[in-house]
PDB file of N, CA and C in Angstrom:
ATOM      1  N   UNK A   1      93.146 147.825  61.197  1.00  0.00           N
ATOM      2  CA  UNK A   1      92.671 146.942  62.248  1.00  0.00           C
ATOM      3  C   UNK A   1      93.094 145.504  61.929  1.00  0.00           C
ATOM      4  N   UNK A   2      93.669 144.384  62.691  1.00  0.00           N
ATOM      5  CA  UNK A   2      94.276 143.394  62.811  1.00  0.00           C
ATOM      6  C   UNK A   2      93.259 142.413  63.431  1.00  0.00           C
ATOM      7  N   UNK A   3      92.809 141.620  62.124  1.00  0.00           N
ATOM      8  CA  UNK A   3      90.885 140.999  62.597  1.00  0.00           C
ATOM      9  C   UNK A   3      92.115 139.516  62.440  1.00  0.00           C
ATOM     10  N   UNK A   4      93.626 139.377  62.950  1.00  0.00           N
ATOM     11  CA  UNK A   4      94.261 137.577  63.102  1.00  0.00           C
ATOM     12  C   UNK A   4      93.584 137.038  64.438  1.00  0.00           C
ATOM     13  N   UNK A   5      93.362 138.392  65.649  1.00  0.00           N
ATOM     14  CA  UNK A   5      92.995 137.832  66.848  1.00  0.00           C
ATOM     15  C   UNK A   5      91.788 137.138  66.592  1.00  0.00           C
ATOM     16  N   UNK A   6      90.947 137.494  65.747  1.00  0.00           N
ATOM     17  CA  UNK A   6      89.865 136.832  65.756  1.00  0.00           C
ATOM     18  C   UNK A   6      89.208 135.414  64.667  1.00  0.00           C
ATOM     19  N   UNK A   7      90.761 135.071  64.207  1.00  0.00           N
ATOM     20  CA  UNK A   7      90.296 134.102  63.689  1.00  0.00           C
ATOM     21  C   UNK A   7      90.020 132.920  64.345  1.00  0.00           C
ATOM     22  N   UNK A   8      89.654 132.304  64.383  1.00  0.00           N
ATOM     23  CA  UNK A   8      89.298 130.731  65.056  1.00  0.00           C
ATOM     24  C   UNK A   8      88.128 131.132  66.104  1.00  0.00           C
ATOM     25  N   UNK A   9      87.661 132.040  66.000  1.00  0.00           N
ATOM     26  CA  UNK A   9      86.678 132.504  66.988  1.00  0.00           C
ATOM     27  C   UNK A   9      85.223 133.302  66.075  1.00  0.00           C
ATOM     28  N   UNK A  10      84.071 132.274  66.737  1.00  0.00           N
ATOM     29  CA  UNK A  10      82.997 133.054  66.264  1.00  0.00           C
ATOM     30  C   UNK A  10      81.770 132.740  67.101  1.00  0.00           C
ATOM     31  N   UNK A  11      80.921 133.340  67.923  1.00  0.00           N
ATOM     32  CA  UNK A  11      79.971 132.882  68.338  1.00  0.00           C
ATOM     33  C   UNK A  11      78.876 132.223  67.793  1.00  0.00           C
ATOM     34  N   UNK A  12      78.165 131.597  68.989  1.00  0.00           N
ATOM     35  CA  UNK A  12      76.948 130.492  67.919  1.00  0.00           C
ATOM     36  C   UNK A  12      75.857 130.993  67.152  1.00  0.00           C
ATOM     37  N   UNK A  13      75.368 132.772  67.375  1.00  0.00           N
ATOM     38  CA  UNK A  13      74.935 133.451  66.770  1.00  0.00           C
ATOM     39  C   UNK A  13      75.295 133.728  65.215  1.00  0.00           C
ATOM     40  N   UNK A  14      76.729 133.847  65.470  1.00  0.00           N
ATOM     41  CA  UNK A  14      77.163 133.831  63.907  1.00  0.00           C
ATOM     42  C   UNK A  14      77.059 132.989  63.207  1.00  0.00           C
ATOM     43  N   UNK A  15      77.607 131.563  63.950  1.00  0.00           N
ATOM     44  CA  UNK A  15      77.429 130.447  63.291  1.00  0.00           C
ATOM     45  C   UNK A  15      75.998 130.075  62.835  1.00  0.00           C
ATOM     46  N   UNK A  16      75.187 130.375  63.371  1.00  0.00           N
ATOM     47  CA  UNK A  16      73.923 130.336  63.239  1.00  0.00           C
ATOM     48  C   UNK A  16      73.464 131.022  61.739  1.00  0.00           C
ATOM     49  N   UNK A  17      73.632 132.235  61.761  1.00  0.00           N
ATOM     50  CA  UNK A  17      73.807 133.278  60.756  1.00  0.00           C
ATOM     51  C   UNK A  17      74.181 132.794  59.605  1.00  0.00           C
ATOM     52  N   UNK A  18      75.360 132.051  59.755  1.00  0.00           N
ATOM     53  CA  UNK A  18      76.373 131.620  58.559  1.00  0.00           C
ATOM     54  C   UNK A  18      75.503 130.541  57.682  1.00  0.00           C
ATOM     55  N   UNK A  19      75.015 129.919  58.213  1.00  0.00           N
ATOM     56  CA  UNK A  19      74.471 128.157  58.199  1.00  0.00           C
ATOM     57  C   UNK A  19      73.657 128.778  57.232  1.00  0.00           C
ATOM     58  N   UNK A  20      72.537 129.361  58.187  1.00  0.00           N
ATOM     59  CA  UNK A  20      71.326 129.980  57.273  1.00  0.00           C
ATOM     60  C   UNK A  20      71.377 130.909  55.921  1.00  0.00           C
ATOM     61  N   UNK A  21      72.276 131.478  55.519  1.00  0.00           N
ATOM     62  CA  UNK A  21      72.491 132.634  54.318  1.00  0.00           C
ATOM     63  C   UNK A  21      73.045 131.294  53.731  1.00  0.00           C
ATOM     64  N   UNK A  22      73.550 130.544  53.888  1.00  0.00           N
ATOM     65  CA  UNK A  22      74.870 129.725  53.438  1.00  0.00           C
ATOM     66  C   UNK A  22      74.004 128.610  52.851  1.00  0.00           C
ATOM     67  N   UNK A  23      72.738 127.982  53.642  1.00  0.00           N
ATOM     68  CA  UNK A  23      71.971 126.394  53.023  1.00  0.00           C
ATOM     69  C   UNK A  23      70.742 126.468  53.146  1.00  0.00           C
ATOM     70  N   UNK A  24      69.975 127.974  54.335  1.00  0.00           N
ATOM     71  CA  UNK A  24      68.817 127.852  54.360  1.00  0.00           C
ATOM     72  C   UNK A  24      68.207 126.917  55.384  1.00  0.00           C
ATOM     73  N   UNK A  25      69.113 126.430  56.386  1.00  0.00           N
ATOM     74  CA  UNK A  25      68.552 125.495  57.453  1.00  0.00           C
ATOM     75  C   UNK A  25      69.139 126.305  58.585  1.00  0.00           C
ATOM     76  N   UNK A  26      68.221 126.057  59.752  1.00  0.00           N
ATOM     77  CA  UNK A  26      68.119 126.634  60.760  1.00  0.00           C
ATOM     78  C   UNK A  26      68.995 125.763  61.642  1.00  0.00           C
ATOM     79  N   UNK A  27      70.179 126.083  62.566  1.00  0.00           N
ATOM     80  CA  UNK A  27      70.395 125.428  63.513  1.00  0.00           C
ATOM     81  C   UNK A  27      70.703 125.608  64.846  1.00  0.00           C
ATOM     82  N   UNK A  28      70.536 124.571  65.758  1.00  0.00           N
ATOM     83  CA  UNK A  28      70.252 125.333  67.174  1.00  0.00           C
ATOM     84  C   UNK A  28      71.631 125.078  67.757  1.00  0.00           C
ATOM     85  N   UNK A  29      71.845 125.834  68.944  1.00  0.00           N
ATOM     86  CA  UNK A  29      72.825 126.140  69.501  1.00  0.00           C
ATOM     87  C   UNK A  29      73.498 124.616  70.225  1.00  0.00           C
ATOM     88  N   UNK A  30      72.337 123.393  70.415  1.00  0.00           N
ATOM     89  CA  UNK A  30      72.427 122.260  71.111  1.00  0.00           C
ATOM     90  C   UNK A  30      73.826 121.610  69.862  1.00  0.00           C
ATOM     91  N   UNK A  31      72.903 121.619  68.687  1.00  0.00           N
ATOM     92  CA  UNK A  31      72.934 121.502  67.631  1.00  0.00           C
ATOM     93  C   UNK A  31      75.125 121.744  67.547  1.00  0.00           C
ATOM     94  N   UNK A  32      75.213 122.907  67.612  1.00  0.00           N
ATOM     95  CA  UNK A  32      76.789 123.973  67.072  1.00  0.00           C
ATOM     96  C   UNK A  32      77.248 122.663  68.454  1.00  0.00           C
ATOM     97  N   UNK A  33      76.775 123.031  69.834  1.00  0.00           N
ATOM     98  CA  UNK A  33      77.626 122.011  70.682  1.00  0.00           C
ATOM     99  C   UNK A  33      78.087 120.447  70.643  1.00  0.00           C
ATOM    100  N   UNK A  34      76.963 119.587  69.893  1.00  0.00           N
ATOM    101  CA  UNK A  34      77.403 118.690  69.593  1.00  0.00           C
ATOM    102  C   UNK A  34      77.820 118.650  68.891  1.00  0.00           C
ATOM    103  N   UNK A  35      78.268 119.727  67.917  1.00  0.00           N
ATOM    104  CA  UNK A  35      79.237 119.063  66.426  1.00  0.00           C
ATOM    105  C   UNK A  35      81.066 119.580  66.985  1.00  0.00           C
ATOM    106  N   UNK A  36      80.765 120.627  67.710  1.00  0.00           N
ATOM    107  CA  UNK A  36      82.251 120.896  69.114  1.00  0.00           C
ATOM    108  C   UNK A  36      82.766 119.597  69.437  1.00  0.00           C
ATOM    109  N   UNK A  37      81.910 119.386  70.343  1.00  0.00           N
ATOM    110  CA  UNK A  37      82.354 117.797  70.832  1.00  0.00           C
ATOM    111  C   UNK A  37      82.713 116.763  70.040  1.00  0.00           C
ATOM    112  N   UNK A  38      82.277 116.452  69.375  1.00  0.00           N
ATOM    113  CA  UNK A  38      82.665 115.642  68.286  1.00  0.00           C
ATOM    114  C   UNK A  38      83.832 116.026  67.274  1.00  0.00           C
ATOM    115  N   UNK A  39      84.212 117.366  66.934  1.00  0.00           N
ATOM    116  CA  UNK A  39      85.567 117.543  66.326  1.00  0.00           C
ATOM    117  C   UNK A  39      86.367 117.955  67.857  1.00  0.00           C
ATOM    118  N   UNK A  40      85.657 117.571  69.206  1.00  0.00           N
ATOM    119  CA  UNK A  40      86.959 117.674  70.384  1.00  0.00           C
ATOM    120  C   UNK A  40      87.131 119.334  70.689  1.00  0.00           C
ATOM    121  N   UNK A  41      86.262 120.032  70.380  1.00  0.00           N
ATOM    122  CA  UNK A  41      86.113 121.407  70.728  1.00  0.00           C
ATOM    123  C   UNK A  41      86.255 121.747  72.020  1.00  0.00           C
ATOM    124  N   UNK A  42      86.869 123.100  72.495  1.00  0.00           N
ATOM    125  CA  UNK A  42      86.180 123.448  73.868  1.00  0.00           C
ATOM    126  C   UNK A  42      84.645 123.480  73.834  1.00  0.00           C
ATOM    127  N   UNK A  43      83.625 123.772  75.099  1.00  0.00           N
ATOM    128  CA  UNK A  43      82.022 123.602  74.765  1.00  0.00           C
ATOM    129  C   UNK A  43      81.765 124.298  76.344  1.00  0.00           C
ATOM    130  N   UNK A  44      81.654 125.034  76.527  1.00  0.00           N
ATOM    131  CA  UNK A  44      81.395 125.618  77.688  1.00  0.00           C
ATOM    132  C   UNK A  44      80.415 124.990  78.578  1.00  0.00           C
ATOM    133  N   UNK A  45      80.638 125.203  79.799  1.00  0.00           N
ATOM    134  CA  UNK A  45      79.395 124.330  80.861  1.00  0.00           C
ATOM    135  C   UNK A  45      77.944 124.892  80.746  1.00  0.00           C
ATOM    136  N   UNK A  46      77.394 123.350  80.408  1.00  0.00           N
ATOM    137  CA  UNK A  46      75.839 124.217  80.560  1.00  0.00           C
ATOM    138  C   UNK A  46      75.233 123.458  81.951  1.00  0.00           C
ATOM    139  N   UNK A  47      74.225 125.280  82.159  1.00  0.00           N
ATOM    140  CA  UNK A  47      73.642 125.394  83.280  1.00  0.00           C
ATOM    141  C   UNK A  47      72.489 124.821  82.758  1.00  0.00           C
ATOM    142  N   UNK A  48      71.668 124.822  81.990  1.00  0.00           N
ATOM    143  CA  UNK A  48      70.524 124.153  81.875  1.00  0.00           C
ATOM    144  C   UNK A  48      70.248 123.019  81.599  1.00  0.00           C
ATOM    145  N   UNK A  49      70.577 122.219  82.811  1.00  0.00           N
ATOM    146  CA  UNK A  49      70.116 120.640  82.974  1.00  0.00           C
ATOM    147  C   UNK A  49      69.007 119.979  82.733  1.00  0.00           C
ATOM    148  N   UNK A  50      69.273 119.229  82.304  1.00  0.00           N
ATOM    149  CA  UNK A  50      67.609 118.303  82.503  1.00  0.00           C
ATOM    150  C   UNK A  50      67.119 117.878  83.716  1.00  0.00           C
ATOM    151  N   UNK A  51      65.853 118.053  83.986  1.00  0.00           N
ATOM    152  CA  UNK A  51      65.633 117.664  85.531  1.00  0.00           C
ATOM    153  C   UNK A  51      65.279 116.026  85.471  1.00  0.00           C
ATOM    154  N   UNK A  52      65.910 115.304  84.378  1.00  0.00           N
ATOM    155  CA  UNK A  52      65.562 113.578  84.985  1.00  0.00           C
ATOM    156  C   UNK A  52      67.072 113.093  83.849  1.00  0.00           C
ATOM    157  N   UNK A  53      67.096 112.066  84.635  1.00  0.00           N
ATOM    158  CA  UNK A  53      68.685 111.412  84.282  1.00  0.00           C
ATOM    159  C   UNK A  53      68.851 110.725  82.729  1.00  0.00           C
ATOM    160  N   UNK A  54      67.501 110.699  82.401  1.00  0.00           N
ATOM    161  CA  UNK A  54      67.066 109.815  80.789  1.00  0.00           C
ATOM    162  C   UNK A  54      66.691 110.639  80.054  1.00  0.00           C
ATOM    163  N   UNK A  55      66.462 111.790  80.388  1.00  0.00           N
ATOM    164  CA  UNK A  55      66.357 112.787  79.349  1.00  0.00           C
ATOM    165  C   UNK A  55      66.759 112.822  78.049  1.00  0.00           C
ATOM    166  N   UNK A  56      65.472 112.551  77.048  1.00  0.00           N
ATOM    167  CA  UNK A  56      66.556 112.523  75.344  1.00  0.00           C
ATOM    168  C   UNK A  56      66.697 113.831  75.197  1.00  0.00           C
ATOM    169  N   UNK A  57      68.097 113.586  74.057  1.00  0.00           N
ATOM    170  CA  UNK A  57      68.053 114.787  73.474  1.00  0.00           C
ATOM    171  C   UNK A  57      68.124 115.037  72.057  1.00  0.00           C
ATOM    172  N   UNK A  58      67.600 115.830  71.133  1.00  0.00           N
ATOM    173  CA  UNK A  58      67.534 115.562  69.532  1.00  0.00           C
ATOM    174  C   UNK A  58      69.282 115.496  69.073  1.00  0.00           C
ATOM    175  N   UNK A  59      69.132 114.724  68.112  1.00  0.00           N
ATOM    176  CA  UNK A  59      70.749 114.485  67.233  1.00  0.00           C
ATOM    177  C   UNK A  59      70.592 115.632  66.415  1.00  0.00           C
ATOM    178  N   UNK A  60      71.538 115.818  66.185  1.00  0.00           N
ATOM    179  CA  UNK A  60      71.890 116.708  64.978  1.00  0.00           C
ATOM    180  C   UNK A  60      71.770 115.954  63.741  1.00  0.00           C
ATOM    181  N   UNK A  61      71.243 116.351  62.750  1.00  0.00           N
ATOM    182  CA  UNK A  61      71.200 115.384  61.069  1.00  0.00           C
ATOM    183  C   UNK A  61      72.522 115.600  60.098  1.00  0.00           C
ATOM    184  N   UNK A  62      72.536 114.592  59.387  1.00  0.00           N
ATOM    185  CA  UNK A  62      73.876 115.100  58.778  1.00  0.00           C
ATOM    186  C   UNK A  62      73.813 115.813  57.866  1.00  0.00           C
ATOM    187  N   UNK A  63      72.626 116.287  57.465  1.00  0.00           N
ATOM    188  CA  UNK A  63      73.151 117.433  56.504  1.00  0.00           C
ATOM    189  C   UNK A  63      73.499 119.182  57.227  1.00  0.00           C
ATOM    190  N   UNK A  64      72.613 118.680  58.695  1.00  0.00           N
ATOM    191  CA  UNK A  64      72.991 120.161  59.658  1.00  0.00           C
ATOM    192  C   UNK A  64      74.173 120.347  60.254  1.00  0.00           C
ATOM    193  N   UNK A  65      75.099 118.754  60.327  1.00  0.00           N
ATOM    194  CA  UNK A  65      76.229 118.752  60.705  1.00  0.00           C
ATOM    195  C   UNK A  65      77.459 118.744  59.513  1.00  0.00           C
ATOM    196  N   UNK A  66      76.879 118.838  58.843  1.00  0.00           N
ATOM    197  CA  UNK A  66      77.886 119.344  56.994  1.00  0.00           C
ATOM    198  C   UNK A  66      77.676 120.795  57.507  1.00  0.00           C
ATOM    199  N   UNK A  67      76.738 121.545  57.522  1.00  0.00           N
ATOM    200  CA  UNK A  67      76.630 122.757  57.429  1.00  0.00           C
ATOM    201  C   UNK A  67      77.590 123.221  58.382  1.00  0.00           C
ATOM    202  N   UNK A  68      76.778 123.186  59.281  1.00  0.00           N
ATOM    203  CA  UNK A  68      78.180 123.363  60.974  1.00  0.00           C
ATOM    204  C   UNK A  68      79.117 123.429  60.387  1.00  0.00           C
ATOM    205  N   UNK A  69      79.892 122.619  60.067  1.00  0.00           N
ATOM    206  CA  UNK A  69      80.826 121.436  60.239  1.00  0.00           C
ATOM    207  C   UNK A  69      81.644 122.977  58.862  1.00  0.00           C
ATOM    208  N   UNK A  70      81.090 123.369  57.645  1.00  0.00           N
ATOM    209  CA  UNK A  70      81.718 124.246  56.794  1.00  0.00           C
ATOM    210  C   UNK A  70      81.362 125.575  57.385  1.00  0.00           C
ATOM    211  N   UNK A  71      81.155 125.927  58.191  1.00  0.00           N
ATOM    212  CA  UNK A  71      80.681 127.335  58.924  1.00  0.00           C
ATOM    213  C   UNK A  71      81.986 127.310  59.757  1.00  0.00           C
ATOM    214  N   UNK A  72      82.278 125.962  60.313  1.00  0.00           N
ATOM    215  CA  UNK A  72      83.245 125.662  61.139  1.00  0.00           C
ATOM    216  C   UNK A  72      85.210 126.331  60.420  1.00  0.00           C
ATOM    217  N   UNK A  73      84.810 125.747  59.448  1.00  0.00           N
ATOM    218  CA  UNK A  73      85.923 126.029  58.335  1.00  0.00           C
ATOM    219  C   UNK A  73      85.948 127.389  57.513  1.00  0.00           C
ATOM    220  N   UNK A  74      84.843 128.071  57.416  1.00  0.00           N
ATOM    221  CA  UNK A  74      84.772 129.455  57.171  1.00  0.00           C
ATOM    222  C   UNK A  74      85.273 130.235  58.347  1.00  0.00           C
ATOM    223  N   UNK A  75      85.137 130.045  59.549  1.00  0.00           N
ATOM    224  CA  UNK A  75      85.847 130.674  60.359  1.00  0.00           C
ATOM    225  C   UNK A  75      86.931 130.539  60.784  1.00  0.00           C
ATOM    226  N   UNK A  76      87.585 129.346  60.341  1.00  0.00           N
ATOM    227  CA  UNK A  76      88.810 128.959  60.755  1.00  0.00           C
ATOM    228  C   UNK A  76      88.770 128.158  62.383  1.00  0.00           C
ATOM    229  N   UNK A  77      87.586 127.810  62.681  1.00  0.00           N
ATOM    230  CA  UNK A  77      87.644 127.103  63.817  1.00  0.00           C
ATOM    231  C   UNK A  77      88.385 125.453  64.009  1.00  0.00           C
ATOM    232  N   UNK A  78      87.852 124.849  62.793  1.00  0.00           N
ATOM    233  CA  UNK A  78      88.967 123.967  62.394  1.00  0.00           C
ATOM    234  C   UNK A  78      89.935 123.905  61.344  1.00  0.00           C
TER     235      UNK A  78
END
């Protein structure tokens, strides 16, 4: 079996998965999207809007975006 198609590809479940066995911190899916955007990722459209225009939203911390960020590189996403 030829697992090249699937390098650079992993869902946020996995990534999720990875983080946690890997540092023991939990991270959320908001979380995997803003660290996309920020290395210029694709990030798929989200349907779940905020219903007011000022809506905060939590940052990611930098030690959850180290984690990402080598989950990112275990998969070959960057």
């Amino acid at each position: 079996m030829d697992l090249s198609e699937f390098k650079g590809k992993a869902t946020y479940e996995q990534i999720k998965t990875y983080v946690l066995e890997q540092t023991g911190l939990k991270v959320s899916s908001l979380y995997i999207a803003q660290i996309k955007k920020k290395c210029g990722l694709d990030v798929g459209e989200n349907f779940n809007l905020p219903k007011s225009e000022n809506a905060r939203q939590p940052q990611c911390t930098p030690e959850k975006e180290e984690a990402i960020m080598q989950a990112f590189r275990h998969f070959g996403i960057i």
